[in-house]
PDB file of N, CA and C in Angstrom:
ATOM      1  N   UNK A   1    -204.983  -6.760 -67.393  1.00  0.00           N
ATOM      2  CA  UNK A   1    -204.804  -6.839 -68.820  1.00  0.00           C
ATOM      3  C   UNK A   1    -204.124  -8.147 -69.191  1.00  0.00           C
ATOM      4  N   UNK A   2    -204.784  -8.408 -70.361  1.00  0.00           N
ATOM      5  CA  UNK A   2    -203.859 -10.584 -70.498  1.00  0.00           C
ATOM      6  C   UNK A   2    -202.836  -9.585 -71.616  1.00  0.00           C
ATOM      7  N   UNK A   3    -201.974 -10.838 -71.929  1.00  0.00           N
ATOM      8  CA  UNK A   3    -200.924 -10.314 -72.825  1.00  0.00           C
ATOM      9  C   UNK A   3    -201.003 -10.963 -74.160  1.00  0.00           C
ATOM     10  N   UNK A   4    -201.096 -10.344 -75.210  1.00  0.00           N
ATOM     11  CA  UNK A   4    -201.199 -11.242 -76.257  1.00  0.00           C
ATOM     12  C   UNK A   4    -199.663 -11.525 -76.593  1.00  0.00           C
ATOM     13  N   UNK A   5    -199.877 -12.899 -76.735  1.00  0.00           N
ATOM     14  CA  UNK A   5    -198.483 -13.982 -77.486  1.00  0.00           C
ATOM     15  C   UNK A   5    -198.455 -14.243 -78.832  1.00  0.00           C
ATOM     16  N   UNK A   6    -197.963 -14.000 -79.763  1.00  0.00           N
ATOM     17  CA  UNK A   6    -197.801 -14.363 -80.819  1.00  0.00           C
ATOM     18  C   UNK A   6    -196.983 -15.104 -81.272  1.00  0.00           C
ATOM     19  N   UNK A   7    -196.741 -16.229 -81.998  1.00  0.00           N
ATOM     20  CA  UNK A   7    -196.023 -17.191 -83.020  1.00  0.00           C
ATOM     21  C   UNK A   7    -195.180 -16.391 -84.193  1.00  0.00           C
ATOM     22  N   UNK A   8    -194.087 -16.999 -84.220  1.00  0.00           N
ATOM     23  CA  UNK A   8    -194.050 -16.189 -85.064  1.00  0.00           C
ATOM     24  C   UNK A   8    -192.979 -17.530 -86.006  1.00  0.00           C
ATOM     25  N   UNK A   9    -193.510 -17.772 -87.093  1.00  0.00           N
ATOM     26  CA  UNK A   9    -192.531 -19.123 -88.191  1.00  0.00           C
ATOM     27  C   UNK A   9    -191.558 -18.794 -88.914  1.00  0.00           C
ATOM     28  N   UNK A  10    -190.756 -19.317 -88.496  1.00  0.00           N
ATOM     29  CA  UNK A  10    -189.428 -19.470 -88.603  1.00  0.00           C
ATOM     30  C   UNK A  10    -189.312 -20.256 -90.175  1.00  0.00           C
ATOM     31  N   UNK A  11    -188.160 -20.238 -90.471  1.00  0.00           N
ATOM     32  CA  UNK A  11    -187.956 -20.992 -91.952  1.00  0.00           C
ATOM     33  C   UNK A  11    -186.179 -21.234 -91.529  1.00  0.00           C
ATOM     34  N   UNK A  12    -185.882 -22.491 -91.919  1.00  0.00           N
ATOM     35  CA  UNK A  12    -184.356 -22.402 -91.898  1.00  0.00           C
ATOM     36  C   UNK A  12    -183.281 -21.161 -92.592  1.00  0.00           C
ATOM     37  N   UNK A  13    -183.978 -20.510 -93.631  1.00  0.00           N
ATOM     38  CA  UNK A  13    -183.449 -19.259 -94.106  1.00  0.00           C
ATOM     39  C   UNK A  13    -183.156 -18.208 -93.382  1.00  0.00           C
ATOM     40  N   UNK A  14    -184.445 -18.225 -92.420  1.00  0.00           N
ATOM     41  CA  UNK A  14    -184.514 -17.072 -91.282  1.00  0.00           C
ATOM     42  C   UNK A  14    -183.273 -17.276 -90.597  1.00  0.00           C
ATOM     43  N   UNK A  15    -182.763 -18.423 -90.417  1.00  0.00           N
ATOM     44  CA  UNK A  15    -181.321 -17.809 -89.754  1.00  0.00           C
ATOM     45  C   UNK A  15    -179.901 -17.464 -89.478  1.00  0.00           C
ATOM     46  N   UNK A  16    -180.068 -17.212 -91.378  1.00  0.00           N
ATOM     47  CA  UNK A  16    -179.128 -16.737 -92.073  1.00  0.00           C
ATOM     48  C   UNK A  16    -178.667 -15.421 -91.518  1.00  0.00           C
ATOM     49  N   UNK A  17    -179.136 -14.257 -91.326  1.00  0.00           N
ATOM     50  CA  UNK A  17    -179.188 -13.480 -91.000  1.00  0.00           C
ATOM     51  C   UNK A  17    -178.571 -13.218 -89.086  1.00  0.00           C
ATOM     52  N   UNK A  18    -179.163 -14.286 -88.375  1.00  0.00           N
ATOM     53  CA  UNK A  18    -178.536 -14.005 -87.259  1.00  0.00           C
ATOM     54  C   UNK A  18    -177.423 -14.842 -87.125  1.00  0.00           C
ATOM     55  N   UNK A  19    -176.956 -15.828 -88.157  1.00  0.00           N
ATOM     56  CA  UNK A  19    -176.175 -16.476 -88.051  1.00  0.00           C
ATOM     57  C   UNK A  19    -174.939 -15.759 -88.253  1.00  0.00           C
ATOM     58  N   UNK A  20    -174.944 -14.685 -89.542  1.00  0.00           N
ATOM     59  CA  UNK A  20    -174.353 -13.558 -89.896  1.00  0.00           C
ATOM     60  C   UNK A  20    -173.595 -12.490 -88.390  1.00  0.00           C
ATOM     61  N   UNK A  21    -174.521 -12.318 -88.063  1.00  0.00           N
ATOM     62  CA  UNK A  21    -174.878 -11.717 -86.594  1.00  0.00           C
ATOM     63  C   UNK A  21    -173.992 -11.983 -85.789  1.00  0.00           C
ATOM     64  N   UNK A  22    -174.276 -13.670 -85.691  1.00  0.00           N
ATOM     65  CA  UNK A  22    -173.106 -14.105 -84.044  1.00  0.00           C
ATOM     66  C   UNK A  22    -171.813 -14.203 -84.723  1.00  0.00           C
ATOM     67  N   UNK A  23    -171.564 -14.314 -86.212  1.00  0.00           N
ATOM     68  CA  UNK A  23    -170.681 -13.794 -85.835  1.00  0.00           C
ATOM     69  C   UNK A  23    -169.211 -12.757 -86.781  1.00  0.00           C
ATOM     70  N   UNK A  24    -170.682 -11.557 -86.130  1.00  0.00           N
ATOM     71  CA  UNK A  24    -169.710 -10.531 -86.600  1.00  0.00           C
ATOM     72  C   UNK A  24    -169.830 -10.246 -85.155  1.00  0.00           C
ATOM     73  N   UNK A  25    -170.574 -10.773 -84.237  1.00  0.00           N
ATOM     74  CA  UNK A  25    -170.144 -10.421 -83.069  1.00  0.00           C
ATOM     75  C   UNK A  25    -169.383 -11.083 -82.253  1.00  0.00           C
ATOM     76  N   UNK A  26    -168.589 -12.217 -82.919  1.00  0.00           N
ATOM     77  CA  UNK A  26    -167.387 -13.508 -82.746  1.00  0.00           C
ATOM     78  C   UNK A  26    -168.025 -13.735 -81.380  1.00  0.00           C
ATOM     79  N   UNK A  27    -169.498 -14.394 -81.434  1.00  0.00           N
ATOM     80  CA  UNK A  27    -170.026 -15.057 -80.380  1.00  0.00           C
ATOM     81  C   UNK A  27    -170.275 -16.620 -80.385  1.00  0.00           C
ATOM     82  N   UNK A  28    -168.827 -17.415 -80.231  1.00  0.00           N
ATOM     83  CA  UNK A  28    -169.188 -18.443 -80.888  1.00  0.00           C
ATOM     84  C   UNK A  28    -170.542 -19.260 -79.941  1.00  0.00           C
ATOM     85  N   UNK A  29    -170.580 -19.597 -79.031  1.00  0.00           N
ATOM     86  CA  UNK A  29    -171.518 -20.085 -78.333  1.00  0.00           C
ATOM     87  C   UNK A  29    -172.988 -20.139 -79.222  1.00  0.00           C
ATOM     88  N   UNK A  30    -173.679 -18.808 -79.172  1.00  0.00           N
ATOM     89  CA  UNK A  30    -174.619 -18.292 -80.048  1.00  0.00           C
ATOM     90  C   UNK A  30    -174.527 -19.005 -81.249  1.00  0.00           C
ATOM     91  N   UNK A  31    -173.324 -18.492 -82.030  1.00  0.00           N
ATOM     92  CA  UNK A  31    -173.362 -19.250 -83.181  1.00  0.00           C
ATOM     93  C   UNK A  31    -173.594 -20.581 -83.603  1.00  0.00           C
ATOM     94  N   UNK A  32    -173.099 -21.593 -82.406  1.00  0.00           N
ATOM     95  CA  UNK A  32    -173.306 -22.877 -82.402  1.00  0.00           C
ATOM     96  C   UNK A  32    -174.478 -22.980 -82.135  1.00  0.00           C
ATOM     97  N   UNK A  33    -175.653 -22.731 -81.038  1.00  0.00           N
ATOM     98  CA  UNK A  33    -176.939 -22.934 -80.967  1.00  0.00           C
ATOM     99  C   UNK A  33    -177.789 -22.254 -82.148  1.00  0.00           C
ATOM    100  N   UNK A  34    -177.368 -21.510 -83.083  1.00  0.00           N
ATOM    101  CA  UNK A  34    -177.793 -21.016 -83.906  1.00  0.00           C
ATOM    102  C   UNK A  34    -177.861 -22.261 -85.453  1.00  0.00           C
ATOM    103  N   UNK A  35    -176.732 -22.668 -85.246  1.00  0.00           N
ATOM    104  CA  UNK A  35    -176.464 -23.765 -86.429  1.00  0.00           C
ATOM    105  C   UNK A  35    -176.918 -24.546 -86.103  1.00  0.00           C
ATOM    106  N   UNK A  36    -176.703 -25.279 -84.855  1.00  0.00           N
ATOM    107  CA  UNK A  36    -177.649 -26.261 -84.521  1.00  0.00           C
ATOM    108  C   UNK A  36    -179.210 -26.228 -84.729  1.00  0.00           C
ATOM    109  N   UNK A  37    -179.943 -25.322 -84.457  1.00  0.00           N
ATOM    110  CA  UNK A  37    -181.385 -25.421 -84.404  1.00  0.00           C
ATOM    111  C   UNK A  37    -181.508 -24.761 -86.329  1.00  0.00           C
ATOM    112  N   UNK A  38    -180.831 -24.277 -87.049  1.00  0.00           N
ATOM    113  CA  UNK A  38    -180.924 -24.142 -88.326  1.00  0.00           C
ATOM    114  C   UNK A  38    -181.194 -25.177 -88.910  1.00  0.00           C
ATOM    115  N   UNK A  39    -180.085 -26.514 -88.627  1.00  0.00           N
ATOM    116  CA  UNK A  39    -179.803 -27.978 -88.972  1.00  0.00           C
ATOM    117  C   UNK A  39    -180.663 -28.498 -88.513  1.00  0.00           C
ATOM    118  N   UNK A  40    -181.110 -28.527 -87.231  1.00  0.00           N
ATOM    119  CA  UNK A  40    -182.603 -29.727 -86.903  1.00  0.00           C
ATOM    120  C   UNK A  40    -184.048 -28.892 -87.808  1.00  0.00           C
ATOM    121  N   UNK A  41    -184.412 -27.525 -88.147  1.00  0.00           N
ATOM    122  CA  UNK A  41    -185.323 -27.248 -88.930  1.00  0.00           C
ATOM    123  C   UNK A  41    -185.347 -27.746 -90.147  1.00  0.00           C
ATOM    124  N   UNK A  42    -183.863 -27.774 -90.774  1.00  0.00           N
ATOM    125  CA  UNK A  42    -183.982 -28.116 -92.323  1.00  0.00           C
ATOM    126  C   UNK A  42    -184.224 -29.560 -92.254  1.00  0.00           C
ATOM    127  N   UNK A  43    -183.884 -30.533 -91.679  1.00  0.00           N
ATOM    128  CA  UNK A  43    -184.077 -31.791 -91.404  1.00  0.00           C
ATOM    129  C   UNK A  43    -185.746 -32.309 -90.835  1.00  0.00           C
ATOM    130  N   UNK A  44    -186.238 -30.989 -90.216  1.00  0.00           N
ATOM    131  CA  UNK A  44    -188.165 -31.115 -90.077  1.00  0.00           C
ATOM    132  C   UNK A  44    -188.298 -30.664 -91.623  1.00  0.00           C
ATOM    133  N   UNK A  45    -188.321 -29.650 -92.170  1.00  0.00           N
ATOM    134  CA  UNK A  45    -188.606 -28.834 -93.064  1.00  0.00           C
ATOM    135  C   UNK A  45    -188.551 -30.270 -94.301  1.00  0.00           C
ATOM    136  N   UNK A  46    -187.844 -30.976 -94.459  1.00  0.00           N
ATOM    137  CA  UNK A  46    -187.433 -31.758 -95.747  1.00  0.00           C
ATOM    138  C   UNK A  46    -188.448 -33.122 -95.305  1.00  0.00           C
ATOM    139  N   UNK A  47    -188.177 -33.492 -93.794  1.00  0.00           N
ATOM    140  CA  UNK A  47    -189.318 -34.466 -93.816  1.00  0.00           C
ATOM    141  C   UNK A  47    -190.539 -34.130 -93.691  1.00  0.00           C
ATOM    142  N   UNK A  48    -190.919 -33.192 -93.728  1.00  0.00           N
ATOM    143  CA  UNK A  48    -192.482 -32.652 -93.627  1.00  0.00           C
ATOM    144  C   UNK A  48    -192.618 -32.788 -95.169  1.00  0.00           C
ATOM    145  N   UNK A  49    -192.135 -32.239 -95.833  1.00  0.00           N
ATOM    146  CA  UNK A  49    -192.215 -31.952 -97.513  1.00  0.00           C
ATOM    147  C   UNK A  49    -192.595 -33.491 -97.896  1.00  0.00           C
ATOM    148  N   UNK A  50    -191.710 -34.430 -96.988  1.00  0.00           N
ATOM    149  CA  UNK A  50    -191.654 -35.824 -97.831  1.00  0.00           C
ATOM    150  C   UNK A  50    -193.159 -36.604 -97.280  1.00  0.00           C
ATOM    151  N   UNK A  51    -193.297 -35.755 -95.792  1.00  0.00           N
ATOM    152  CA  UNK A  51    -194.697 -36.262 -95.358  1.00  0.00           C
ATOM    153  C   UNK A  51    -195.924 -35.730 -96.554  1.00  0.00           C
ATOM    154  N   UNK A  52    -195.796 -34.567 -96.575  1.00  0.00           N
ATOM    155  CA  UNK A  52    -196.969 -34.063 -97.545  1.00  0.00           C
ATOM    156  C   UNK A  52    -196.651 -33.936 -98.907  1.00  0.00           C
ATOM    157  N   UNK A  53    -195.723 -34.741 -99.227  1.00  0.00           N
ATOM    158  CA  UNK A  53    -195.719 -35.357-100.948  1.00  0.00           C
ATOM    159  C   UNK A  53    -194.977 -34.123-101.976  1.00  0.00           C
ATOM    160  N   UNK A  54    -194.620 -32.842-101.124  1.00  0.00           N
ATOM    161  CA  UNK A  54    -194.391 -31.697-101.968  1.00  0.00           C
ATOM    162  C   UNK A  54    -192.944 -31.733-102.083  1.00  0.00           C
ATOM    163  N   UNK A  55    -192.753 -31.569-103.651  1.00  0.00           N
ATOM    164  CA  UNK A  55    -190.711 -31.733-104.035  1.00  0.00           C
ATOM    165  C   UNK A  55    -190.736 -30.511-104.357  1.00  0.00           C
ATOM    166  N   UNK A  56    -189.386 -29.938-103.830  1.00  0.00           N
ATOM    167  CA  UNK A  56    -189.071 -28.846-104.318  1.00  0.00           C
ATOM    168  C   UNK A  56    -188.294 -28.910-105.725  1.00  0.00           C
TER     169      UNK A  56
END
């Protein structure tokens, strides 16, 4: 049997919620790789917009 993989897109919003998460579970580690990859999306997310001409 193959395994199906799915994608699944992320939005910098999306990780509001687990950001919430690490830390009510005072995981700072988590939390830092969590902010970090939040911060490099919004920074794709804004130059993509500026690539394809769309202002919010």
């Amino acid at each position: 049997m193959s395994e199906s993989k799915e994608w699944t897109m992320m939005r910098s919003e999306d990780y509001d919620d687990l950001i919430d998460l690490a830390l009510a579970m005072k995981n700072k580690e988590w939390l830092e790789e969590l902010l970090t990859k939040q911060k490099q999306l919004r920074e794709l997310e804004i130059e993509m917009r500026r690539e394809l001409g769309v202002l919010d």
